[in-house]
Protein backbone atom coordinates (compact mmCIF):
# COMPACT_ATOMS: atom_id res chain seq x y z
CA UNK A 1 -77.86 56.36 -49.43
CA UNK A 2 -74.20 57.60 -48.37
CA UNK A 3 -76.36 58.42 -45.13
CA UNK A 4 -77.54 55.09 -44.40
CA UNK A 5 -74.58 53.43 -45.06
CA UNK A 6 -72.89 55.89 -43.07
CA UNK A 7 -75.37 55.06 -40.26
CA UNK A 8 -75.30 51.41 -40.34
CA UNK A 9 -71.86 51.84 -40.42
CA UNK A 10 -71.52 53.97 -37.08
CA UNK A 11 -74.38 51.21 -35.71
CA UNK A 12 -72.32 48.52 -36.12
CA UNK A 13 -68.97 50.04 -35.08
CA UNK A 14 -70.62 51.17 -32.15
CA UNK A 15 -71.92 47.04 -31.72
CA UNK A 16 -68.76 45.78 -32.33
CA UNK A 17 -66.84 48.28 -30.21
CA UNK A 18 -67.47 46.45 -26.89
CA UNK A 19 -65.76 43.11 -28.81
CA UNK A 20 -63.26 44.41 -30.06
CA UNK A 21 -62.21 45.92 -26.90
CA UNK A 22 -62.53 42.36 -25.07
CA UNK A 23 -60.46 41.44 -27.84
CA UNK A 24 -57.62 43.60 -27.67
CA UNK A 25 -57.68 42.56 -23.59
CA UNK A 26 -57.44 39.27 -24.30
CA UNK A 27 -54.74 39.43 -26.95
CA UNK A 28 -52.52 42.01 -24.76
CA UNK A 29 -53.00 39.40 -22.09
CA UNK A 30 -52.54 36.29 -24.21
CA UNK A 31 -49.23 37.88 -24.96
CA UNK A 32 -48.29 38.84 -21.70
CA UNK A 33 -49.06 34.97 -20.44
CA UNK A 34 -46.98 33.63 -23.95
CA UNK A 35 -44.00 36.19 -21.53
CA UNK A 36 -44.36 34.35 -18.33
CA UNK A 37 -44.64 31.08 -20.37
CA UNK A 38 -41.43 31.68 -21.71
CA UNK A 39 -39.98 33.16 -18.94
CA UNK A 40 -41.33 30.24 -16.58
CA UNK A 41 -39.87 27.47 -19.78
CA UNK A 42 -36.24 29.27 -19.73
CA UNK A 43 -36.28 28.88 -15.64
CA UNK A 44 -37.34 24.90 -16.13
CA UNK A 45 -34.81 24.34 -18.53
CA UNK A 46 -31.72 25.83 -16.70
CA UNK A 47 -33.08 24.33 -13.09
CA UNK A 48 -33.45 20.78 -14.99
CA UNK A 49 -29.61 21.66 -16.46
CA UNK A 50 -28.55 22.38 -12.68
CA UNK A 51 -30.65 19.33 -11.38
CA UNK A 52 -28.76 16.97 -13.98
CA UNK A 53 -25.12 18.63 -13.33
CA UNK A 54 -26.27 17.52 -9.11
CA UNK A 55 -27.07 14.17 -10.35
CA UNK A 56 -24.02 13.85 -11.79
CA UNK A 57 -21.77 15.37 -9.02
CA UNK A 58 -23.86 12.54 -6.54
CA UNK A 59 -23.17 9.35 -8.54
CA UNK A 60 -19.42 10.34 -8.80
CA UNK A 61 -19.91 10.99 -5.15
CA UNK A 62 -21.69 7.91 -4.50
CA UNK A 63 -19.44 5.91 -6.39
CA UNK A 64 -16.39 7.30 -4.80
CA UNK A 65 -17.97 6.08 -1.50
CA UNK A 66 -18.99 2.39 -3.03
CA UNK A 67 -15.14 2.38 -3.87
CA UNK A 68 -13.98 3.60 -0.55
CA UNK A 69 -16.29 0.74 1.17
CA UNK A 70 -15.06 -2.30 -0.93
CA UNK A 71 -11.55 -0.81 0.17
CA UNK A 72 -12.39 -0.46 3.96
CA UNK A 73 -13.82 -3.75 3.65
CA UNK A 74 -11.43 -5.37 1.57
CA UNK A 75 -9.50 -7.33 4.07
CA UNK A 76 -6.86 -8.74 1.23
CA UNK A 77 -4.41 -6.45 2.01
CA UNK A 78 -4.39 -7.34 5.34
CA UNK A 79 -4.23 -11.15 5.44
CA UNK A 80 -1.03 -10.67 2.94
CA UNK A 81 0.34 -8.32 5.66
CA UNK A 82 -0.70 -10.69 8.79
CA UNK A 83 0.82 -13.59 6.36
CA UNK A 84 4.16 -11.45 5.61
CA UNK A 85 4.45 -11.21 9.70
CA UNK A 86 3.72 -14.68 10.19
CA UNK A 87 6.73 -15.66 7.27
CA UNK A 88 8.91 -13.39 8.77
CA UNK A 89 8.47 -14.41 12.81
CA UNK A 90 9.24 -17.54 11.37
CA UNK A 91 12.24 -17.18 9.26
CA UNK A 92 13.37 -15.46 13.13
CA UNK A 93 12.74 -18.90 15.01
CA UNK A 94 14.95 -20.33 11.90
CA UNK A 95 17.98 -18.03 12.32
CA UNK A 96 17.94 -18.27 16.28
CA UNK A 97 17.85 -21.95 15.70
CA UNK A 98 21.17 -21.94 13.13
CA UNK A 99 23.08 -19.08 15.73
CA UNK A 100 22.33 -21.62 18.52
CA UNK A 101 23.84 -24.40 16.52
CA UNK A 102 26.82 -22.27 15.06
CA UNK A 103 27.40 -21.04 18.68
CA UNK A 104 27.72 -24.39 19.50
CA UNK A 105 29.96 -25.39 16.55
CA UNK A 106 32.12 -22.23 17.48
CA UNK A 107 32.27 -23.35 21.08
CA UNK A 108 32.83 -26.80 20.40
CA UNK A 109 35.55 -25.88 18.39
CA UNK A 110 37.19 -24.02 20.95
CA UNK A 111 36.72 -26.62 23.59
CA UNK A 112 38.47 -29.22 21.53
CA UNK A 113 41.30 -26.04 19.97
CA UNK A 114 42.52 -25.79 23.64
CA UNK A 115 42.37 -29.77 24.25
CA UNK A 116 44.33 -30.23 21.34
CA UNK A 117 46.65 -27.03 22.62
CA UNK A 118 46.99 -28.76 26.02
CA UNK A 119 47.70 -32.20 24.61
CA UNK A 120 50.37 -30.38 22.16
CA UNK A 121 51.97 -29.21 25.13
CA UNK A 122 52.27 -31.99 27.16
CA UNK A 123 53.88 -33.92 24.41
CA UNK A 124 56.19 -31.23 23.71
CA UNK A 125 56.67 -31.37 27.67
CA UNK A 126 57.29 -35.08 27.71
CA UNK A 127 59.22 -35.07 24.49
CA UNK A 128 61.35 -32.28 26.49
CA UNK A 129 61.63 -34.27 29.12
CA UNK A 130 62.68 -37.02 27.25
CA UNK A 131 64.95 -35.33 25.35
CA UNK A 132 67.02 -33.82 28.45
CA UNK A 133 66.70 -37.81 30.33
CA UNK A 134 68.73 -38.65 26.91
């Protein structure tokens, strides 16, 4: 009976050697693919790390150049500028105007300093005069 048994035994390990064989090809290649898999899911994961950190380096780039438009194109600045020029060409024409009229002030003053000089001395002259007919 220990014959048969032994028999059977080598029958069906001799049945179930081509199965098992397919078997331990699979598995050794199951777990080489779970290798790649987790090889391939490590690579995903740091390229979707270095694709957010690019992302993030173009929308502070992007909004640096929004910011740099509205300033180019921001003409504020430069109507207070063209209005400070404008203020201050006419505050000019306003002095010119009051060193014109204090020239003439100064001049006018001068004019009537040496008529009243000249007048001065012709009534000291005449008062001389009248003093030595006396």
């Amino acid at each position: 009976m220990e014959a048969v048994v032994s028999t059977q035994s080598t029958g069906i390990n001799s049945q179930m050697e081509a199965p098992l064989a397919e078997y331990r090809r699979l598995r050794d290649r199951l777990a080489e693919l779970e290798n790649k898999y987790q090889s391939a899911g490590s690579t995903v994961t740091e390229q979707s790390r270095a694709l957010a950190q690019i992302n993030e380096e173009l929308e502070t780039v992007k909004a640096q150049m929004d910011e740099k438009g509205t300033t180019m194109t921001d003409s504020g600045p430069l109507v207070k500028i063209k209005q400070a020029i404008t203020k201050i060409k006419n505050e000019l024409v306003q002095m010119e105007l009051r060193i014109g009229v204090l020239q003439h002030v100064v001049l006018t003053s001068k004019v009537n300093d040496k008529t009243a000089m000249q007048r001065d001395m012709r009534i000291d002259d005449q008062f001389h005069d009248l003093k030595t007919a006396f």
